[in-house]
Protein backbone atom coordinates (compact mmCIF):
# COMPACT_ATOMS: atom_id res chain seq x y z
CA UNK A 1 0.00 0.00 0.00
CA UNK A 2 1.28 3.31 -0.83
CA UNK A 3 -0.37 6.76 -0.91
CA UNK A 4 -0.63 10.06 -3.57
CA UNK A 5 -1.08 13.39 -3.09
CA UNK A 6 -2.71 16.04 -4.74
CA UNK A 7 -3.71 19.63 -4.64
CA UNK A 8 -6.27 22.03 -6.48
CA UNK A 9 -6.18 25.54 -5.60
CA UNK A 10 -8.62 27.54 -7.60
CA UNK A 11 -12.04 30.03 -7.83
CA UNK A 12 -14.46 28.67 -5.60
CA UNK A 13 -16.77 28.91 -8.70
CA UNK A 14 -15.02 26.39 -10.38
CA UNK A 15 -15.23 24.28 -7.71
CA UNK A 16 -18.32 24.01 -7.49
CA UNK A 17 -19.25 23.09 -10.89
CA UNK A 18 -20.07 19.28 -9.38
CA UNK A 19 -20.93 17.61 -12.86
CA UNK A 20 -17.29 17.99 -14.23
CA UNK A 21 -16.21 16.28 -10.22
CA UNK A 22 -17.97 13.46 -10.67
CA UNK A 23 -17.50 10.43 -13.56
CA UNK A 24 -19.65 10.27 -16.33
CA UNK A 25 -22.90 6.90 -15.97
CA UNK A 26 -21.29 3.91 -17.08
CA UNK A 27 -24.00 3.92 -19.60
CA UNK A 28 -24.68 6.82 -21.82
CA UNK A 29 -28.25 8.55 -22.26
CA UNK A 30 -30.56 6.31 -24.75
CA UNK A 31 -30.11 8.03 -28.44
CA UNK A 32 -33.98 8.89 -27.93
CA UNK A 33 -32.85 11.23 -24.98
CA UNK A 34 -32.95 15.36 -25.53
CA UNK A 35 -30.32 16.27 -27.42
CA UNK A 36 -28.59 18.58 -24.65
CA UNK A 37 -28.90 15.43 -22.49
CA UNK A 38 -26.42 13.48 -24.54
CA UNK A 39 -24.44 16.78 -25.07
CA UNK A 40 -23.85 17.11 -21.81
CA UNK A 41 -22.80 13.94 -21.06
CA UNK A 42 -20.67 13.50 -23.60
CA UNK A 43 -18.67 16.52 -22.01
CA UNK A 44 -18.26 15.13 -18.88
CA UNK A 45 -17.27 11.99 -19.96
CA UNK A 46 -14.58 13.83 -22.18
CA UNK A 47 -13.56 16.30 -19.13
CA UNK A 48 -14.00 14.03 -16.16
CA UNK A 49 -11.15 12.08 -16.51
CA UNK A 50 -8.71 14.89 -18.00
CA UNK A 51 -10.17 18.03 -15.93
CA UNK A 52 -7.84 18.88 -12.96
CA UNK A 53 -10.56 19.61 -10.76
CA UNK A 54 -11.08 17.74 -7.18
CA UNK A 55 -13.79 14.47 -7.90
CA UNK A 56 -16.91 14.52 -5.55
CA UNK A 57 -15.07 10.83 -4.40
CA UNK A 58 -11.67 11.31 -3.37
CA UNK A 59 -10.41 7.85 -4.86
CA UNK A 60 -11.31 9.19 -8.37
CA UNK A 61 -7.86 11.47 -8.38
CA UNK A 62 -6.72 7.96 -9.44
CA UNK A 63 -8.18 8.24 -12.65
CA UNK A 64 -6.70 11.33 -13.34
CA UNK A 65 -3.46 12.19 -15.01
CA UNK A 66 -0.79 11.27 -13.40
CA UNK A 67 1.06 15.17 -13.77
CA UNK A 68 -1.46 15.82 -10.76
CA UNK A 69 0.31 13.78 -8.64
CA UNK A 70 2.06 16.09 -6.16
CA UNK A 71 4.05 13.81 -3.96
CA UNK A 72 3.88 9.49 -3.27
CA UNK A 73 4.50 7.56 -0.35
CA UNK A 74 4.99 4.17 1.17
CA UNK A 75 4.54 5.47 5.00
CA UNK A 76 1.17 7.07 6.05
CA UNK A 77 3.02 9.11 8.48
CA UNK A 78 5.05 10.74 5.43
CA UNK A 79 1.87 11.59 3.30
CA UNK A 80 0.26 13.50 6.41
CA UNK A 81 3.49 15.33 6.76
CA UNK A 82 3.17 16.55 3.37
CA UNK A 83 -0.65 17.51 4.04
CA UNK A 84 0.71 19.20 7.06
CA UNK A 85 3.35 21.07 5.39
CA UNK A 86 0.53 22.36 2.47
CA UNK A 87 -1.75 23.31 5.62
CA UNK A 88 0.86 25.18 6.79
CA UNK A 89 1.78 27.26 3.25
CA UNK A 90 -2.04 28.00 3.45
CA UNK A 91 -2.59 28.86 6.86
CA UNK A 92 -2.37 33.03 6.93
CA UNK A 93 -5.05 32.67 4.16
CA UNK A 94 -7.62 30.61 5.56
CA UNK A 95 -10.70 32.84 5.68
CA UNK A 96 -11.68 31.36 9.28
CA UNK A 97 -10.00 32.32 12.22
CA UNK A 98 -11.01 28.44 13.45
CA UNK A 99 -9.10 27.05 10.09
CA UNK A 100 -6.23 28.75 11.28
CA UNK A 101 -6.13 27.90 14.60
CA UNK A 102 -2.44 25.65 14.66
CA UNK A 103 -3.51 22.88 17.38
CA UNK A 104 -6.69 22.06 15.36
CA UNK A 105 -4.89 21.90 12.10
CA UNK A 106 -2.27 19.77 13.83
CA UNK A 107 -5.22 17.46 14.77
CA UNK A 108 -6.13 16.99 11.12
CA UNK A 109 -2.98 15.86 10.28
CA UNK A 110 -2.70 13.42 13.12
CA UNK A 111 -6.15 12.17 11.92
CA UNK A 112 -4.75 11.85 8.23
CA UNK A 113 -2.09 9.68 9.63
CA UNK A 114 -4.55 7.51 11.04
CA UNK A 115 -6.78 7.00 8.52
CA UNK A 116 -4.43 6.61 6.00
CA UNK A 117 -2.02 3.78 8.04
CA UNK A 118 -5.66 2.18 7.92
CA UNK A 119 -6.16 2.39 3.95
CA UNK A 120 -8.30 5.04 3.93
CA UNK A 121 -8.32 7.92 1.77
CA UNK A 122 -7.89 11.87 3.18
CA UNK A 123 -9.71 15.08 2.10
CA UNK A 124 -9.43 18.48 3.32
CA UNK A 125 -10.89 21.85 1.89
CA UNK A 126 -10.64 25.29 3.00
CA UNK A 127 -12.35 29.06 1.67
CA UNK A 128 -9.56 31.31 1.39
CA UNK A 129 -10.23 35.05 1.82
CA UNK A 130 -10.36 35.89 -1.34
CA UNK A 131 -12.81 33.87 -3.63
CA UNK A 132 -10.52 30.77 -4.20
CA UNK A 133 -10.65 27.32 -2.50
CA UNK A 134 -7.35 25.17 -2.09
CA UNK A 135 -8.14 21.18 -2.04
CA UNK A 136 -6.06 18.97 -0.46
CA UNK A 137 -5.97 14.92 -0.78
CA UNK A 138 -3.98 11.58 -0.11
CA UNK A 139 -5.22 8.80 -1.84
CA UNK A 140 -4.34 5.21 -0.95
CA UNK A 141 -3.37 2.91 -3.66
CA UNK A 142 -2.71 -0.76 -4.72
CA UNK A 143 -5.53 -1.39 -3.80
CA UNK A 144 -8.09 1.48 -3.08
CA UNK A 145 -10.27 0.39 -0.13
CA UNK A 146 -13.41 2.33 -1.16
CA UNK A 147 -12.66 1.50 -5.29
CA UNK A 148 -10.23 -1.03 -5.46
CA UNK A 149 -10.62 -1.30 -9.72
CA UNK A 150 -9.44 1.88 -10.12
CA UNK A 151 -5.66 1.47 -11.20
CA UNK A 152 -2.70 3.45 -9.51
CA UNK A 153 -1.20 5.96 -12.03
CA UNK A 154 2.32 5.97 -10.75
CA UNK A 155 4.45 3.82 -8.43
């Protein structure tokens, strides 16, 4: 088991455009469907899988391309210490004076640790003060406990 890390720091707008974070139906609209229907999912099934925005399911960064891999690990303890380190770059930034606070953000990382030593995966968002929203994640690979067919992109 081994673990990869990404990060998406963009407008919270973008964000929150939820159809291009979550994969495409495994089966397409019938042809009989309204045409903007079929339109539209033939754009998310194009953009899901290339788009570097955060999936709705954190094991889906798997499926991504592999350039959006920021970091991998064999030790759980080393992938929270690089979620730690990217809490730290945003700290002064968080919008919330309770995101900022150094002993709870310290307790998320401890917590990433954990779940991740047990093969779980790791999320963490934050609002920044100005309009943007940096997304943090460690994924667990080889195998994924919540989707273990999706393939690891690097190792």
């Amino acid at each position: 088991m081994h673990h990869h890390g990404y990060l998406w720091t963009g407008p919270k707008e973008r964000f929150d455009n939820e159809a291009l974070r979550r994969p495409p139906h495994p089966e397409p609209p019938p042809a009989e469907s309204r045409p903007e229907l079929i339109l539209r999912y033939r754009e998310v099934a194009a953009e899901f899988p290339t788009s570097d925005l955060p999936p709705l399911e954190t094991a889906y960064w798997l499926v991504k391309p592999r350039s959006l891999v920021r970091g991998t690990w064999d030790e759980a303890k080393e992938a929270a210490g690089w979620l730690g380190e990217r809490l730290s770059e945003y700290t002064p930034r968080f919008a919330s004076a309770r995101d900022r606070d150094t002993t709870r953000l310290a307790r998320l990382v401890n917590a990433a640790a954990d779940q991740l030593h047990s093969g779980a995966d790791v999320s963490y968002g934050f609002y920044l003060e100005r309009p943007s929203y940096p997304s943090l994640a460690v994924v667990t690979c080889s195998p994924n406990r919540s989707h273990p067919e999706l393939e690891c992109p690097v190792r």
